[in-house]
Protein backbone atom coordinates (compact mmCIF):
# COMPACT_ATOMS: atom_id res chain seq x y z
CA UNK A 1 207.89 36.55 -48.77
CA UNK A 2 204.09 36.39 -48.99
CA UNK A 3 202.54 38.69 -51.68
CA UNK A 4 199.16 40.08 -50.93
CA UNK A 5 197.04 37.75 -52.36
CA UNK A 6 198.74 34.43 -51.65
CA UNK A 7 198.40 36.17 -47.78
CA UNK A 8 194.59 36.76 -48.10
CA UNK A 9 194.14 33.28 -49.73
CA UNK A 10 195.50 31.63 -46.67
CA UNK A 11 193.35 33.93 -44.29
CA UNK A 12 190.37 32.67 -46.49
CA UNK A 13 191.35 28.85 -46.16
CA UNK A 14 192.43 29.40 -41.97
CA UNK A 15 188.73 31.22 -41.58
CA UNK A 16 187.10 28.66 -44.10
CA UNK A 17 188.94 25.69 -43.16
CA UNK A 18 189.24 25.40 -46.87
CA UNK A 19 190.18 27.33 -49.97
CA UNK A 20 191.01 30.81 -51.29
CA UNK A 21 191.16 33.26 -54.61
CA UNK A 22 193.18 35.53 -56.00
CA UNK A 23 192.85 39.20 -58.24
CA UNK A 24 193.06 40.43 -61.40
CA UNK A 25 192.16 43.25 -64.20
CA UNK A 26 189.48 43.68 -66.65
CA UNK A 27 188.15 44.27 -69.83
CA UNK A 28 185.06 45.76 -71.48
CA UNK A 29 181.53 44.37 -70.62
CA UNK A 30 179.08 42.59 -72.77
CA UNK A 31 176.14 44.46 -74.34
CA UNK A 32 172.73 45.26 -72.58
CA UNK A 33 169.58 44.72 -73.93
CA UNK A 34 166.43 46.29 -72.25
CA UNK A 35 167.78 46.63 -68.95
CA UNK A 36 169.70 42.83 -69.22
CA UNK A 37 173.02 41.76 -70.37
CA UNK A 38 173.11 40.06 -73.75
CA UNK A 39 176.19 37.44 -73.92
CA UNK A 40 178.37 38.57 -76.98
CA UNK A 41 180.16 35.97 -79.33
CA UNK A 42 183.44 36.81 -77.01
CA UNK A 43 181.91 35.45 -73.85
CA UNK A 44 181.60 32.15 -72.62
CA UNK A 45 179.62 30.49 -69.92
CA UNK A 46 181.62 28.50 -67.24
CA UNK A 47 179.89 25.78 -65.15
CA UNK A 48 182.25 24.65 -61.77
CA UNK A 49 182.16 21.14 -60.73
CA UNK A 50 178.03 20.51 -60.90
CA UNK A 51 178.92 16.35 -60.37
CA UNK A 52 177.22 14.07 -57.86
CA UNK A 53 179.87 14.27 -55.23
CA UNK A 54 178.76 18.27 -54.47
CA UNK A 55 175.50 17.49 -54.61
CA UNK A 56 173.11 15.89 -51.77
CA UNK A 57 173.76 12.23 -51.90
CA UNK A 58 177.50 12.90 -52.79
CA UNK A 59 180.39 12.42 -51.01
CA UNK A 60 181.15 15.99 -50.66
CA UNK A 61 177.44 17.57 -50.80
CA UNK A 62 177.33 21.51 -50.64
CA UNK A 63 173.76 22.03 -49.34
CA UNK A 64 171.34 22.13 -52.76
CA UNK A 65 173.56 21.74 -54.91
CA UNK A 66 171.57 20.50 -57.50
CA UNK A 67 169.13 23.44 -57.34
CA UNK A 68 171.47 25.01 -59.74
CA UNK A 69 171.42 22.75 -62.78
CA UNK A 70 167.67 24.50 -63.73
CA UNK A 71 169.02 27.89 -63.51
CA UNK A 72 171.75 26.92 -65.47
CA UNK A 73 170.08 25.37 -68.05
CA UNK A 74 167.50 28.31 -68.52
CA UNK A 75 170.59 30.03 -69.15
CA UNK A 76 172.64 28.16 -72.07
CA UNK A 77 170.89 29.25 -74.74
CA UNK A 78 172.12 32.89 -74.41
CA UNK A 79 175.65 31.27 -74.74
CA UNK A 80 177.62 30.50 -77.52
CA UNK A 81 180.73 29.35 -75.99
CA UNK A 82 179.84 26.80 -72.85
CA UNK A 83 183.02 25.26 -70.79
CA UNK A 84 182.64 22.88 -68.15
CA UNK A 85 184.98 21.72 -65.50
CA UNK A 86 185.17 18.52 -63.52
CA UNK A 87 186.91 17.57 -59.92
CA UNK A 88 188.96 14.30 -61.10
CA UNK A 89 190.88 12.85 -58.46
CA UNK A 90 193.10 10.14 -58.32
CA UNK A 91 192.82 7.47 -55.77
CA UNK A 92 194.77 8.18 -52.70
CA UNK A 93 194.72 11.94 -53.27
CA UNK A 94 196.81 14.18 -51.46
CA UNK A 95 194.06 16.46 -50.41
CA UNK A 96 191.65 12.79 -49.16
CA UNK A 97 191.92 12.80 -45.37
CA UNK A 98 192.32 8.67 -45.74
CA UNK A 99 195.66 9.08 -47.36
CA UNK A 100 197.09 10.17 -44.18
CA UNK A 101 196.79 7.84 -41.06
CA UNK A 102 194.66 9.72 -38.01
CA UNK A 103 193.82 12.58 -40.02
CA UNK A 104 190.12 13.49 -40.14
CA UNK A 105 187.94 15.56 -43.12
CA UNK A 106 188.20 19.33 -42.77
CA UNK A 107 192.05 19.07 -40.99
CA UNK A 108 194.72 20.12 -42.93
CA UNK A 109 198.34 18.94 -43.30
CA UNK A 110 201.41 20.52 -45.05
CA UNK A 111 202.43 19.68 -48.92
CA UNK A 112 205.13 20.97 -51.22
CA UNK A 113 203.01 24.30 -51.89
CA UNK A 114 201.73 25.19 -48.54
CA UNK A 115 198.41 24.16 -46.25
CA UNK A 116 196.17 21.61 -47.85
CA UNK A 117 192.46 21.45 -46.45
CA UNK A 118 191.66 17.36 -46.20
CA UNK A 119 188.84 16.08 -47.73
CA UNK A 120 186.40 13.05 -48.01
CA UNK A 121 187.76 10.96 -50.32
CA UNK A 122 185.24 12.50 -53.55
CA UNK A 123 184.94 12.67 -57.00
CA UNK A 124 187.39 10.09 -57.78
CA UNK A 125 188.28 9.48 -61.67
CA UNK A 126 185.85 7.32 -63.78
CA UNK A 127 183.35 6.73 -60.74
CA UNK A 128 179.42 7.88 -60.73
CA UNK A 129 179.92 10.51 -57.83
CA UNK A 130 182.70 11.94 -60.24
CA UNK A 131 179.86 11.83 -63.36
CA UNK A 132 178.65 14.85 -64.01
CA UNK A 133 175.32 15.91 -63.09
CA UNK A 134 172.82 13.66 -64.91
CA UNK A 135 170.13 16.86 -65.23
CA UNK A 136 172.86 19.04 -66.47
CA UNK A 137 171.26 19.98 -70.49
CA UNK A 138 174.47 21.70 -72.31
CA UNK A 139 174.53 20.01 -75.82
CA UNK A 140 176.68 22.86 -76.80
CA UNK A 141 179.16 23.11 -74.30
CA UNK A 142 182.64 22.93 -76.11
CA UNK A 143 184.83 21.78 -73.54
CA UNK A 144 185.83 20.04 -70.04
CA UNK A 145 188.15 21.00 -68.19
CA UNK A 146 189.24 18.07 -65.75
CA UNK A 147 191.18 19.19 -62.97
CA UNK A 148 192.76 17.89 -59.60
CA UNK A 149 194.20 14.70 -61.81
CA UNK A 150 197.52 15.23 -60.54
CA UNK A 151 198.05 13.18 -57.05
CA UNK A 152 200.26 15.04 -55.49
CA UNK A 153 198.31 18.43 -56.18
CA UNK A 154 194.82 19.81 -55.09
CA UNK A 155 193.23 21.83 -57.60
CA UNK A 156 190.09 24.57 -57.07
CA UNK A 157 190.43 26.67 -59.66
CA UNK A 158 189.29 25.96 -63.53
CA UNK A 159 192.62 27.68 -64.45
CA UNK A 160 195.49 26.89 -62.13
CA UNK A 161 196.16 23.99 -59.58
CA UNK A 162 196.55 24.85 -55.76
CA UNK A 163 200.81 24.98 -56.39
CA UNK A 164 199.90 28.29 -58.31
CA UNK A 165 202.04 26.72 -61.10
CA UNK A 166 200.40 24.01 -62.95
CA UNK A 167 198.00 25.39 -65.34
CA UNK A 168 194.86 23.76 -66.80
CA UNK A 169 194.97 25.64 -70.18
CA UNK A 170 191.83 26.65 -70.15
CA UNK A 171 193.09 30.35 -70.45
CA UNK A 172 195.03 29.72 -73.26
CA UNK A 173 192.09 28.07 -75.10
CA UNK A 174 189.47 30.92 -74.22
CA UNK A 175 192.12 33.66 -75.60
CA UNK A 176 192.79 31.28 -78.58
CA UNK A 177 188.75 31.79 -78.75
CA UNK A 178 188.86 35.52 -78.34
CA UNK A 179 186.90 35.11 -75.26
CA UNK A 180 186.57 38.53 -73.21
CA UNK A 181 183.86 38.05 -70.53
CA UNK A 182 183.40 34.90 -68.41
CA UNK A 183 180.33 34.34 -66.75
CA UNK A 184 181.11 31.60 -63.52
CA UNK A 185 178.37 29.26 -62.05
CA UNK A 186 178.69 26.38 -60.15
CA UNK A 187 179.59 24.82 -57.24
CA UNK A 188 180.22 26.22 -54.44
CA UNK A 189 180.03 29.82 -54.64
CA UNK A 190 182.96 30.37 -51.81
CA UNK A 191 185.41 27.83 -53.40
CA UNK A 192 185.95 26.55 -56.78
CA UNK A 193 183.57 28.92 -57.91
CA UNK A 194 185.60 32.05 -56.06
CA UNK A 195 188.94 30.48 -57.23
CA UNK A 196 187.77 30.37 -60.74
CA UNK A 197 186.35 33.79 -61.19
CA UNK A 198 189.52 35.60 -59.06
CA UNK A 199 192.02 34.04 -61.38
CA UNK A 200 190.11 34.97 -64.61
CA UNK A 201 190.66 38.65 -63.41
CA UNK A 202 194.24 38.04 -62.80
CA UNK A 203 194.31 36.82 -66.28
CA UNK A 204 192.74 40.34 -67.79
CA UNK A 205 188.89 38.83 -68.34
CA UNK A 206 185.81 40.41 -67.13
CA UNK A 207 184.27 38.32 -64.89
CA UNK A 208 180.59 37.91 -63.31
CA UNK A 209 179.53 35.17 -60.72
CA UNK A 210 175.56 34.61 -61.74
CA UNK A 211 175.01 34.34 -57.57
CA UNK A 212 172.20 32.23 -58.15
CA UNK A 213 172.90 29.51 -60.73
CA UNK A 214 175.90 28.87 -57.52
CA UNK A 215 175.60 26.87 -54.17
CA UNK A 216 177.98 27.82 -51.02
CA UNK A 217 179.26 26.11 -48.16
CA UNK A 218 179.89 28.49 -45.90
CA UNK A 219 182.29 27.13 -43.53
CA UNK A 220 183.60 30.21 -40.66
CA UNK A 221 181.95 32.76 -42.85
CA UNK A 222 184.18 31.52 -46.08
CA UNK A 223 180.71 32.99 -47.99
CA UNK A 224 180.95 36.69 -46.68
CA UNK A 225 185.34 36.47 -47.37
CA UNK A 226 185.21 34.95 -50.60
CA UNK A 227 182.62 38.04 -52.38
CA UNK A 228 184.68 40.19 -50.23
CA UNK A 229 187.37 39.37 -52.01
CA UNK A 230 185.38 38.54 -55.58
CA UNK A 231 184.51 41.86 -55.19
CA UNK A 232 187.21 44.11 -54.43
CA UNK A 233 188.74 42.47 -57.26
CA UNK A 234 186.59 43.60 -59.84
CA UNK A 235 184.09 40.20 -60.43
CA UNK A 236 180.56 41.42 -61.04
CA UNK A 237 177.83 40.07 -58.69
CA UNK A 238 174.63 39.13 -61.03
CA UNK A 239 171.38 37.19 -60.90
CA UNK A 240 170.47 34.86 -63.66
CA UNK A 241 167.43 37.01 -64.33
CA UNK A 242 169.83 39.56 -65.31
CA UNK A 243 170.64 37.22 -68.56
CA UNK A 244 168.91 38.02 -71.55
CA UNK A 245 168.28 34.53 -73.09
């Protein structure tokens, strides 16, 4: 039986032709300073999947994408704990359209763990549109998270693979940090970036989505559902100006 959230997760990928999140709980928030929030040692940055395949050019571009690798990097300084995730597929993918004969980008086709959206074939493993973005400036960002490595498995979300088993570790190294607060950017705003930010409030973090240091692709109104959803679960909706650096 379908709980709740696996249930509005498909309604999100039949409306979106695409993806989904999930909910959560919280914690306390950072400090404020003068009106802004002030990043405390417990909170870490996390930057989605800003590589040349989302961006214009790529193979999978979410419309000005690189617009926020600025806004991000006005930000970094306020951060002392920086993680960064990257799409990493391996050739022949299960979610690439081309690994199935007479299926086209944006249909979808059954796998082991449910409906899987098809894709371009992007961001494949050790090629430039997988780099990431060359204008990105985070010399202290701590880790990368690579995810969607496994063939058989499409993966959105920073913390856990589309089979809602596999999981990237990334929780287990930001609690191993003492990390409280997550702050999500990235691309796009209605998928990875959704995914990410919904399953670090299942996992008990506080969570804010900096709107616009993130890109959407709105497919079927997948914008409007996904900070629906972001919302009614608890994930803060902030500008970066709201960021005391």
């Amino acid at each position: 039986m379908d709980t709740p959230n696996l249930m509005n997760r498909r309604n999100l990928i039949k409306a979106a032709a695409a993806l989904g999140a999930v909910g959560g709980l919280g914690v306390a928030a950072p400090l404020m300073a003068a009106g802004k929030i002030k990043p405390k040692a417990n909170s870490a940055l996390i930057v989605v999947d800003v590589q040349n395949c989302f961006v214009d050019g790529g193979t999978l571009p979410v419309k000005g994408g690189a617009d926020v690798v600025p806004v991000i990097n006005a930000m970094a300084p306020a951060f002392e704990n920086i993680v960064v995730t990257q799409d990493w597929h391996t050739e022949g993918h299960a979610s690439f359209a081309s690994t199935y004969g007479g299926k086209k980008p944006f249909e979808t086709t059954k796998l082991s763990y449910g409906s899987q959206v098809l894709w371009p074939d992007h961001c494949v493993q050790g090629t430039d549109d997988a780099a990431l973005h060359s204008g990105l400036k985070l010399p202290t960002a701590q880790l990368i998270i690579r995810k969607g490595f496994h063939k058989s498995v499409d993966s959105y979300s920073a913390f856990e693979e589309a089979d809602r088993k596999t999981t990237t570790g990334l929780a287990g190294y930001l609690k191993a940090r003492g990390i409280k607060t997550v702050f999500v950017t990235g691309l796009a705003t209605d998928f990875c970036v959704a995914w990410t930010a919904m399953d670090a409030r299942k996992l008990g973090f506080e969570v804010y989505v900096i709107e616009d240091a993130t890109r959407a692709i709105d497919l079927n109104g997948s914008l409007a559902a996904a900070w629906k959803q972001m919302q009614a679960q608890g994930v803060k909706r902030i500008q970066s100006a709201d960021i005391a650096v």
